[in-house]
Protein backbone atom coordinates (compact mmCIF):
# COMPACT_ATOMS: atom_id res chain seq x y z
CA UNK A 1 -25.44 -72.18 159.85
CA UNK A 2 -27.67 -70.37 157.39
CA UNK A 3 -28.18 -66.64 158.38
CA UNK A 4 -30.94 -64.24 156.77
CA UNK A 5 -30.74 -60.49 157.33
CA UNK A 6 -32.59 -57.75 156.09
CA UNK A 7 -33.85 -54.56 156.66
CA UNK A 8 -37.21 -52.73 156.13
CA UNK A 9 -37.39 -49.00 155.82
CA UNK A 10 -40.60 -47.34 157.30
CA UNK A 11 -41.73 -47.12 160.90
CA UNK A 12 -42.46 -50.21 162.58
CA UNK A 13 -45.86 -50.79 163.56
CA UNK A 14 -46.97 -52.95 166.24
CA UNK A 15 -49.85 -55.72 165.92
CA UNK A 16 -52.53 -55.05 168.77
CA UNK A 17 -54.77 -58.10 169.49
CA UNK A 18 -57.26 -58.98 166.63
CA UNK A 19 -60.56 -57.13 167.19
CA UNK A 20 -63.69 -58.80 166.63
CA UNK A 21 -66.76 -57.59 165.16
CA UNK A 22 -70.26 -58.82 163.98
CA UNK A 23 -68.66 -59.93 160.59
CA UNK A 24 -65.82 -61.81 161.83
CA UNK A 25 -62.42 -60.00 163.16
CA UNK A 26 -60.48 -56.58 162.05
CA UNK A 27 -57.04 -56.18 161.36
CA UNK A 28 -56.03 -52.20 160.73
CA UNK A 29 -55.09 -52.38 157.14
CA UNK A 30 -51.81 -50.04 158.09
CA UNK A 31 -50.58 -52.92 160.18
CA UNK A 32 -52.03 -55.31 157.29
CA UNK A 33 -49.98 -52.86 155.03
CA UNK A 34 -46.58 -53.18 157.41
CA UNK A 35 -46.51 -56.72 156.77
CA UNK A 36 -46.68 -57.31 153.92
CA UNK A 37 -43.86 -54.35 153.25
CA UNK A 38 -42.19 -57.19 155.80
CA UNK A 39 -42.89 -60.23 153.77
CA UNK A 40 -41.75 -58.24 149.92
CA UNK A 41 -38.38 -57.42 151.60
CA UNK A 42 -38.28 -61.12 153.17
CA UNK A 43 -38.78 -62.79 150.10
CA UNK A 44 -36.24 -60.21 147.97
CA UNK A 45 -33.33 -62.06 150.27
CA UNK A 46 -35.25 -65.19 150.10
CA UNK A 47 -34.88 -65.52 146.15
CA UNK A 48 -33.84 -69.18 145.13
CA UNK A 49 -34.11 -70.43 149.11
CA UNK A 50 -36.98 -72.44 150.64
CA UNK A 51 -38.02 -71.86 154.31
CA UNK A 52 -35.99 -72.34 156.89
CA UNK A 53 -36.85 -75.25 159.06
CA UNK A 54 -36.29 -76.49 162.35
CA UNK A 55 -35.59 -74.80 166.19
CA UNK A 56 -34.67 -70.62 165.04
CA UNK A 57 -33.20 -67.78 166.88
CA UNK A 58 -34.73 -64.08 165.43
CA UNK A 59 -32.86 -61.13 166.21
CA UNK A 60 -35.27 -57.92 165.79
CA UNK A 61 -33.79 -54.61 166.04
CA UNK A 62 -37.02 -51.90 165.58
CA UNK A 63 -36.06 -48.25 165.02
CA UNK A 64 -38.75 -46.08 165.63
CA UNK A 65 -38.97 -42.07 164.42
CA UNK A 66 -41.35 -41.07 167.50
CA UNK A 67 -41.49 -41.79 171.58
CA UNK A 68 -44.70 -42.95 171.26
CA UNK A 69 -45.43 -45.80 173.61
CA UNK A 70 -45.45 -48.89 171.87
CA UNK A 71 -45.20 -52.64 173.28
CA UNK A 72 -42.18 -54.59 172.07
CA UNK A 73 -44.23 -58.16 172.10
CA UNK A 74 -46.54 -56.44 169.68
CA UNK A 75 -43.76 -55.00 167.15
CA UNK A 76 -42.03 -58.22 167.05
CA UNK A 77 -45.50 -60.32 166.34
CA UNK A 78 -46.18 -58.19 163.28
CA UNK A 79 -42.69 -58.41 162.43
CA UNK A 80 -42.56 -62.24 162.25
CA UNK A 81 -46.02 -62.61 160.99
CA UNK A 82 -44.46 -60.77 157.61
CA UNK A 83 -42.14 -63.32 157.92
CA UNK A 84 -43.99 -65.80 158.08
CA UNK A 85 -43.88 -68.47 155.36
CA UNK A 86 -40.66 -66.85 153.33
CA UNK A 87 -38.29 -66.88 156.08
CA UNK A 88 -39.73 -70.38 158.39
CA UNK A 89 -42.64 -72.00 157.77
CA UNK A 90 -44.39 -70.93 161.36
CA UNK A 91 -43.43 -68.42 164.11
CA UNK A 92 -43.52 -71.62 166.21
CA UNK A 93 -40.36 -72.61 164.95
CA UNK A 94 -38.49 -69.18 166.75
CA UNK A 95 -37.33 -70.65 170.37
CA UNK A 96 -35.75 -67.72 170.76
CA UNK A 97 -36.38 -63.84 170.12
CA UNK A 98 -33.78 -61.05 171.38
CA UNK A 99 -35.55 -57.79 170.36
CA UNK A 100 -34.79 -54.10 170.95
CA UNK A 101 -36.91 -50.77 170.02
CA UNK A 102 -34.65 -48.08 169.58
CA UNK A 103 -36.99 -44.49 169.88
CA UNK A 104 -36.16 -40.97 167.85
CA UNK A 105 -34.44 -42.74 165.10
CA UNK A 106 -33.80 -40.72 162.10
CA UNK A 107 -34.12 -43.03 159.76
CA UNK A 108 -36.99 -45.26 160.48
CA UNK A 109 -36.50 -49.31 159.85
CA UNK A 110 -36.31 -53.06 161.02
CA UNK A 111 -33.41 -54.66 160.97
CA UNK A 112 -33.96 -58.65 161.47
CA UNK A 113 -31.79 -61.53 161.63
CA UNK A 114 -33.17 -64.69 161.62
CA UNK A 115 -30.78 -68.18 161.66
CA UNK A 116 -30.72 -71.80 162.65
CA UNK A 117 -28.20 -72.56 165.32
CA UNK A 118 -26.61 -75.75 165.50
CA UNK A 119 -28.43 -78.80 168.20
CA UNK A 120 -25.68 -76.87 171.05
CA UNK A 121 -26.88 -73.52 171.24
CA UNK A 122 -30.37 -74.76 172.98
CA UNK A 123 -29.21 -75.52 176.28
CA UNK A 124 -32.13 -77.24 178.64
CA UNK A 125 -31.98 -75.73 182.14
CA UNK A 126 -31.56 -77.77 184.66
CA UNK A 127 -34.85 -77.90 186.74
CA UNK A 128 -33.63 -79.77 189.49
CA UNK A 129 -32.07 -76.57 191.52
């Protein structure tokens, strides 16, 4: 089982829906700026290693300096679109996402952990019940 962790210092930001406008669509360029602080740290672990492929588990651990309401679905999405193409190919491949957002952190950061889990650790439920 291949494992990568890192960690990215600065506060997490979340990703709100894409705006449109007249010209096209609008992505703030501080959340545009977030991940791509996401993807540099990514590929410094990622040195030497293609993408991983297959079914993935990401772990996502968000430690945030202020209380300010913020969705969890929305940190994690910018989180693993920074990701994205240094780490797995496609945020389709993540089957499964544990995340936590921990508020009044002193020292801002995400932690992630993203790994490949062997064919047992996807168990299907059984639907019959």
């Amino acid at each position: 089982m291949e494992l990568i962790e890192f960690r990215v210092l600065g506060d997490p930001l979340p990703k709100q829906s894409f705006r449109a406008t007249r010209g096209g669509g609008f992505t703030d360029p501080r959340i545009k700026a977030w991940q791509n602080t996401v993807s540099w740290e990514a590929r410094r672990v990622m040195v030497d290693r293609l993408p991983l492929e297959g079914l993935l588990v990401a772990e996502l651990t968000f430690f945030r300096r202020t209380a300010q309401r913020v969705d969890l679905d929305n940190l994690s999405k910018a989180a693993l679109d920074g990701m994205q193409g240094v780490v797995f190919l496609d945020d389709t491949q993540v089957h499964q996402l544990r995340a936590m957002k921990l508020l009044g952190a002193p020292e801002p950061m995400l932690k992630a952990i993203v790994w490949q889990p062997g064919r047992e650790y996807f168990v299907m439920p059984d639907w019959s019940v």
